[in-house]
C-alpha atoms as a PDB file:
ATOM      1  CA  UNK A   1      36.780  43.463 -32.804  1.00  0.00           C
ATOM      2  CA  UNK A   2      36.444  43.641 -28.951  1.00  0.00           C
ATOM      3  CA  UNK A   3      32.926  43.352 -29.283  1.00  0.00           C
ATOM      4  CA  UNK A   4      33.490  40.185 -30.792  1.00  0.00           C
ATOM      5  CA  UNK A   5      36.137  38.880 -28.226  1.00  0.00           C
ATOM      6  CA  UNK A   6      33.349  40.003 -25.531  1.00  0.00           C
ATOM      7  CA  UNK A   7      30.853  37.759 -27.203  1.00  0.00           C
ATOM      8  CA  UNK A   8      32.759  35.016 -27.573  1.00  0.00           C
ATOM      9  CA  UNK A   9      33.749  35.160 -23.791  1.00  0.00           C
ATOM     10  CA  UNK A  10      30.045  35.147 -23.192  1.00  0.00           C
ATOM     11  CA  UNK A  11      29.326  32.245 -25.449  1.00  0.00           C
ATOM     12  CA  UNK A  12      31.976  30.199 -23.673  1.00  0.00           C
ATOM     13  CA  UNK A  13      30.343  30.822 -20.208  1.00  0.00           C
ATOM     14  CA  UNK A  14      27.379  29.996 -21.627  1.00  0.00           C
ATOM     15  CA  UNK A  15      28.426  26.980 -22.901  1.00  0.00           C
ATOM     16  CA  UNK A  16      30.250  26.077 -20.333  1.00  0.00           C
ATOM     17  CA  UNK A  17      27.718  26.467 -17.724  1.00  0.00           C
ATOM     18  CA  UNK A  18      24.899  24.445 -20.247  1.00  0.00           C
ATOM     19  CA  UNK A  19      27.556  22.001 -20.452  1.00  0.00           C
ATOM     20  CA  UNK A  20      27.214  21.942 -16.526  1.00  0.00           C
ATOM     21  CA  UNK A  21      23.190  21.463 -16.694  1.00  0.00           C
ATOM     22  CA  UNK A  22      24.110  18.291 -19.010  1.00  0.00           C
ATOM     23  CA  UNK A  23      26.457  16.571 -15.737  1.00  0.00           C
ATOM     24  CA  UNK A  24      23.903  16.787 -13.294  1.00  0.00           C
ATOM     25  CA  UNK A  25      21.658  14.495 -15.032  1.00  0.00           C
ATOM     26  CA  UNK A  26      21.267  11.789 -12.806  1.00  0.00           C
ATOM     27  CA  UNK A  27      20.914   9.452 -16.320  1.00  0.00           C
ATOM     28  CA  UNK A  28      24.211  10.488 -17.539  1.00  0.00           C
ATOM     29  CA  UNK A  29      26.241   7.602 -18.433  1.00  0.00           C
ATOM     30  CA  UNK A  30      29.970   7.562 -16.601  1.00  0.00           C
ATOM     31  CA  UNK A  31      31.504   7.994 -20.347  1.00  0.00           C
ATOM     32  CA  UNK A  32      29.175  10.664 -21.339  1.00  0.00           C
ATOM     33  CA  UNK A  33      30.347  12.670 -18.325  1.00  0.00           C
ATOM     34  CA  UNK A  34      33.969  12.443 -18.923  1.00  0.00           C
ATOM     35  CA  UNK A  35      33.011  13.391 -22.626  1.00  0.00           C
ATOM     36  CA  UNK A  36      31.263  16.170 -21.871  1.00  0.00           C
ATOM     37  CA  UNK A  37      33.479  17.044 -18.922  1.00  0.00           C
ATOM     38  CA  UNK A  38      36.358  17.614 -21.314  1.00  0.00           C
ATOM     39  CA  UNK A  39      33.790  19.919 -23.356  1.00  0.00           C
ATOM     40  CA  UNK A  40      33.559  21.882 -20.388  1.00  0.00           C
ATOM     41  CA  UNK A  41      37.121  22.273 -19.422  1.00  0.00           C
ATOM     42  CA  UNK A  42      38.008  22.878 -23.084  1.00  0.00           C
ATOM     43  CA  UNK A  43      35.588  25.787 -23.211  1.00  0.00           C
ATOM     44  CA  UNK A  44      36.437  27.293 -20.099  1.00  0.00           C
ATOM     45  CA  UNK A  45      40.228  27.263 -20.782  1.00  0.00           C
ATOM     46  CA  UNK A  46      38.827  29.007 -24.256  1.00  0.00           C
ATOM     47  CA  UNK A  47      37.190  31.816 -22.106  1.00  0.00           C
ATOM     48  CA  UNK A  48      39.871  32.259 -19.832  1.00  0.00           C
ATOM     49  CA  UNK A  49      42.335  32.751 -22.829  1.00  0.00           C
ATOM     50  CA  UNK A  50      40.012  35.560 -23.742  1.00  0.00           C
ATOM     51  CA  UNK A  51      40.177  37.149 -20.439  1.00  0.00           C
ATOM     52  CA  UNK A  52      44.225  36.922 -19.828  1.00  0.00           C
ATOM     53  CA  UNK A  53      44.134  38.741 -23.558  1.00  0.00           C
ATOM     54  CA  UNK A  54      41.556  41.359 -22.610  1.00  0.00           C
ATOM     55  CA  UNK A  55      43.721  41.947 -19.088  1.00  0.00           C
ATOM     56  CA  UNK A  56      46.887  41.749 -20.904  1.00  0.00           C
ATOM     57  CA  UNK A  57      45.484  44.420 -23.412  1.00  0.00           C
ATOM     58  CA  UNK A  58      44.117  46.624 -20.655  1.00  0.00           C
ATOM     59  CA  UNK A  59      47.715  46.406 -18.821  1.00  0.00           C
ATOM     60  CA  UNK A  60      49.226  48.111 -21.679  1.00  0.00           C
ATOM     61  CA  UNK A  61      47.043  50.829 -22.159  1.00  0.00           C
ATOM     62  CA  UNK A  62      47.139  51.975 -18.917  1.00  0.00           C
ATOM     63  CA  UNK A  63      51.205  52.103 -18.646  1.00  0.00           C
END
């Protein structure tokens, strides 16, 4: 199961950072950007849900 929490955290930084590659197109409408600028915040807040859980996780285990 962590596995798949640590591939999903990769996917979303992947995804976030592709989502990146689509805003610095110069022939990006101003709509398009905002659309696919909420993509990108809505994936990152994904990954760093993942990452507060993982830390959380670790936290515990070390007390």
């Amino acid at each position: 199961m962590n596995e798949e929490k640590d591939i999903n955290f990769e996917n979303k930084i992947k995804s976030a950072k592709n989502i990146l590659d689509k805003l610095i197109d110069p022939e990006i409408t101003l709509q398009k950007s905002v659309n696919i600028y909420k993509d990108g915040m809505k994936e990152l807040e994904e990954a760093q849900k993942l990452l507060d859980d993982a830390k959380f996780k670790y936290e515990e285990y070390v007390k």
